[in-house]
N, C-alpha and C. Protein backbone atom coordinates (compact mmCIF):
# COMPACT_ATOMS: atom_id res chain seq x y z
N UNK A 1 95.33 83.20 99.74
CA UNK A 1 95.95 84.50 99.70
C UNK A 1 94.91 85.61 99.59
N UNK A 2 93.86 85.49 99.23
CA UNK A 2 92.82 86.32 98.96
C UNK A 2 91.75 86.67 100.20
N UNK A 3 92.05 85.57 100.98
CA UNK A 3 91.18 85.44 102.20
C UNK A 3 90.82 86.96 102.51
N UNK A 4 89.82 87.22 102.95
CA UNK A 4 89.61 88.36 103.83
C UNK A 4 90.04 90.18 102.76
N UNK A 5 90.12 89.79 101.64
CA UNK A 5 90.35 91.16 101.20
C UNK A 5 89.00 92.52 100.94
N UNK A 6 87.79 91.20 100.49
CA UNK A 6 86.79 91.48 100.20
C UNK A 6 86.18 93.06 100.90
N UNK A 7 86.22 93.14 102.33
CA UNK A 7 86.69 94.65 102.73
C UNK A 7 87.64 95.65 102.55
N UNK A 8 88.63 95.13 102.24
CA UNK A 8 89.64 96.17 101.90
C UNK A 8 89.74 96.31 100.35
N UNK A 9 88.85 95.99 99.59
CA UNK A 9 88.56 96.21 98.01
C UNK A 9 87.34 96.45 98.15
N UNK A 10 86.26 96.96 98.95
CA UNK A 10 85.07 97.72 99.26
C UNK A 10 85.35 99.10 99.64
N UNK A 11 86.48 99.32 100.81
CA UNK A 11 86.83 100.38 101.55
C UNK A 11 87.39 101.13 100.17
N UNK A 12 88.72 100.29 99.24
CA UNK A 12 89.42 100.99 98.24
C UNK A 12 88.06 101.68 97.18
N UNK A 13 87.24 100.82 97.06
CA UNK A 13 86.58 101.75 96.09
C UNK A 13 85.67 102.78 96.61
N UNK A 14 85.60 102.64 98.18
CA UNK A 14 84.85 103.97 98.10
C UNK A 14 85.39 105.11 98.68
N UNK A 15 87.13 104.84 98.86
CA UNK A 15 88.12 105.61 98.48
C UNK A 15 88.06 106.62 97.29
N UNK A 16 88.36 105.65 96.49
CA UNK A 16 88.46 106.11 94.85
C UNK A 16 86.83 106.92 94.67
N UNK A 17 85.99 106.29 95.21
CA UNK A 17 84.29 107.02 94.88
C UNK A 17 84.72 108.72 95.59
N UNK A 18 85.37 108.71 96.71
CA UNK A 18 85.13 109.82 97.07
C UNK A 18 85.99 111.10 96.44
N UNK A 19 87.28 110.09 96.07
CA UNK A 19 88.10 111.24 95.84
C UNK A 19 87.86 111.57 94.34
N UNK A 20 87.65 110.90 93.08
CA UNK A 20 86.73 111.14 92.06
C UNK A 20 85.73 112.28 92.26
N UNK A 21 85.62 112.22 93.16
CA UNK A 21 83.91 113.70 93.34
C UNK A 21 83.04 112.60 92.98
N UNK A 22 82.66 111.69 92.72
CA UNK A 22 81.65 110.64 92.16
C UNK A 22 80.06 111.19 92.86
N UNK A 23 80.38 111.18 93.92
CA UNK A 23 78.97 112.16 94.88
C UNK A 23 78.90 113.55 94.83
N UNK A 24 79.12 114.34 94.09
CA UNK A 24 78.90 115.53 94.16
C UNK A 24 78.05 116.39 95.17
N UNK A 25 78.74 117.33 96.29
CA UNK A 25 77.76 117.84 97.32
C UNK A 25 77.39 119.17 96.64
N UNK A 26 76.25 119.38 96.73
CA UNK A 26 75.71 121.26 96.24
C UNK A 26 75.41 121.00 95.27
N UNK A 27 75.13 122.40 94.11
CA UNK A 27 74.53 122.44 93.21
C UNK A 27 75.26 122.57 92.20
N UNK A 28 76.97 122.58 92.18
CA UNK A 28 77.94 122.69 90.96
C UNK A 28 78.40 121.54 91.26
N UNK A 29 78.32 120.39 89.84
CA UNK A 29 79.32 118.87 89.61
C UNK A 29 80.52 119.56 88.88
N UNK A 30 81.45 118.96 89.39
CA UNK A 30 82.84 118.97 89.03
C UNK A 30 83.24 117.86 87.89
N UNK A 31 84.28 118.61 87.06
CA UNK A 31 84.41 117.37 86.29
C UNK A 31 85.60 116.38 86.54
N UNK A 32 85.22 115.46 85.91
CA UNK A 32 85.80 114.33 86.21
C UNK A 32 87.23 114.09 84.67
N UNK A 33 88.19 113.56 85.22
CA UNK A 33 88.58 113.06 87.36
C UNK A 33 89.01 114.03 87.90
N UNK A 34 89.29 113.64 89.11
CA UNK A 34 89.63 115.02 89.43
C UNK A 34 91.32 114.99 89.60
N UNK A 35 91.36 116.38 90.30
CA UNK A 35 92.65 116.98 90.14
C UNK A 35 94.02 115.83 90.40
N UNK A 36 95.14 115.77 89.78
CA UNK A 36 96.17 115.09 90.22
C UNK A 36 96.64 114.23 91.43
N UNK A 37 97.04 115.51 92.45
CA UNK A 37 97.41 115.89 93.78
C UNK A 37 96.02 114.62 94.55
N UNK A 38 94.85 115.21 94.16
CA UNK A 38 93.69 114.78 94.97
C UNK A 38 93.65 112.66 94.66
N UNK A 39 93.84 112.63 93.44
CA UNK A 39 94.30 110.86 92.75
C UNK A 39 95.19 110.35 93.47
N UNK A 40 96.39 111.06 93.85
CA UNK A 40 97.45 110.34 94.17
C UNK A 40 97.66 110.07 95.40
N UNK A 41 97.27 111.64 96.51
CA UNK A 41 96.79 110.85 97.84
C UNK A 41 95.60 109.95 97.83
N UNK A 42 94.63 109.51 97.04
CA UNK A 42 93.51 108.97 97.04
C UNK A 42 94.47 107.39 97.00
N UNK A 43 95.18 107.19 96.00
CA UNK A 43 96.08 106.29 95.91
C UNK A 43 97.03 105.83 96.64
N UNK A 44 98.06 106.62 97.50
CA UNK A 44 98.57 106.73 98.73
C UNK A 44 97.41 106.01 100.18
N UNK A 45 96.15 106.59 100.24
CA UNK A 45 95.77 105.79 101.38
C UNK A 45 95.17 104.61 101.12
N UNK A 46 94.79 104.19 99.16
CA UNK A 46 94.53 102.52 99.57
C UNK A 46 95.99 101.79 99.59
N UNK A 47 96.94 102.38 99.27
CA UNK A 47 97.93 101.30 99.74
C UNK A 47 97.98 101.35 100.98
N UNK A 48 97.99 102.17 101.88
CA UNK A 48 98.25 102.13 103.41
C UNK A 48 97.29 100.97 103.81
N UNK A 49 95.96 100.97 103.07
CA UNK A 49 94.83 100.05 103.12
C UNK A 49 95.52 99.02 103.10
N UNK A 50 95.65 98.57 101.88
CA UNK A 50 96.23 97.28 101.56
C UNK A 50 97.75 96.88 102.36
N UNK A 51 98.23 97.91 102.85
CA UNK A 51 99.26 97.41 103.36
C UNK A 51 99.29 96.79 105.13
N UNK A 52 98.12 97.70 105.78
CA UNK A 52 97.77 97.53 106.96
C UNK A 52 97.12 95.81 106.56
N UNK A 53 96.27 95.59 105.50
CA UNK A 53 95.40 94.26 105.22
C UNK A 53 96.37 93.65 105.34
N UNK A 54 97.67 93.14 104.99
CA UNK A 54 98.64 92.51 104.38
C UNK A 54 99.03 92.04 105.89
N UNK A 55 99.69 93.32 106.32
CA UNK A 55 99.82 93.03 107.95
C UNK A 55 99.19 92.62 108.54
N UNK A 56 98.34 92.53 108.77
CA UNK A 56 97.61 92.08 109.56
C UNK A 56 97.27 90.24 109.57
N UNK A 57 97.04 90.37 108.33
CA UNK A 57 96.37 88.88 107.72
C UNK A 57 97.97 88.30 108.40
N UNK A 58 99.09 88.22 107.70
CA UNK A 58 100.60 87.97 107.48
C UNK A 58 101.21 87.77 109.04
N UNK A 59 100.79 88.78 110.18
CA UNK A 59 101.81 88.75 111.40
C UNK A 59 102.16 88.20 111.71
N UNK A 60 100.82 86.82 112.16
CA UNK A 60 101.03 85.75 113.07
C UNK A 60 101.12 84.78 111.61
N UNK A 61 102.02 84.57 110.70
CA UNK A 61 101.79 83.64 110.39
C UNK A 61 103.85 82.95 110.13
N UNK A 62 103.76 82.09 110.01
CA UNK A 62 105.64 81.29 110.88
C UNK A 62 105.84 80.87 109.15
N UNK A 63 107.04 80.57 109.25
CA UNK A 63 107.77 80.87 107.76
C UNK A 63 107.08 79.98 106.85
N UNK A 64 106.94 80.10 105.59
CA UNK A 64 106.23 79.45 104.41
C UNK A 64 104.77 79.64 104.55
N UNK A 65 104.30 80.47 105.64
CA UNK A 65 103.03 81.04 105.19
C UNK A 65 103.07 82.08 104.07
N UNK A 66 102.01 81.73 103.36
CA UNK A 66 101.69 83.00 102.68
C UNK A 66 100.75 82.65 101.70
């Protein structure tokens, strides 16, 4: 079941790295975490992540796979 996630729990964290501000660009750091709104779509596209992973792995596979 785990097969193949190892990218899509690389991609999620550097999801989360970006939307955190974790890299700060310029000369003012922001504090952490950041704003609400900015978490929750950050959160919104690793599920799309994980959900595209899911699909994908899952399509071709005939009943009692999983």
């Amino acid at each position: 079941m785990l097969r193949g996630t190892r990218w899509l729990a690389l991609l999620c964290l550097v999801i989360a790295a970006l939307a955190a501000r974790v890299f700060p660009t310029g000369s003012d750091p922001t504090a952490l975490p950041g704003p609400l709104g900015t978490r929750l779509y950050a959160l919104a596209v690793m599920g799309a992540v994980w959900g595209f992973g899911a699909w994908r792995r899952y399509r071709g596979c005939g009943p009692g796979c999983g």
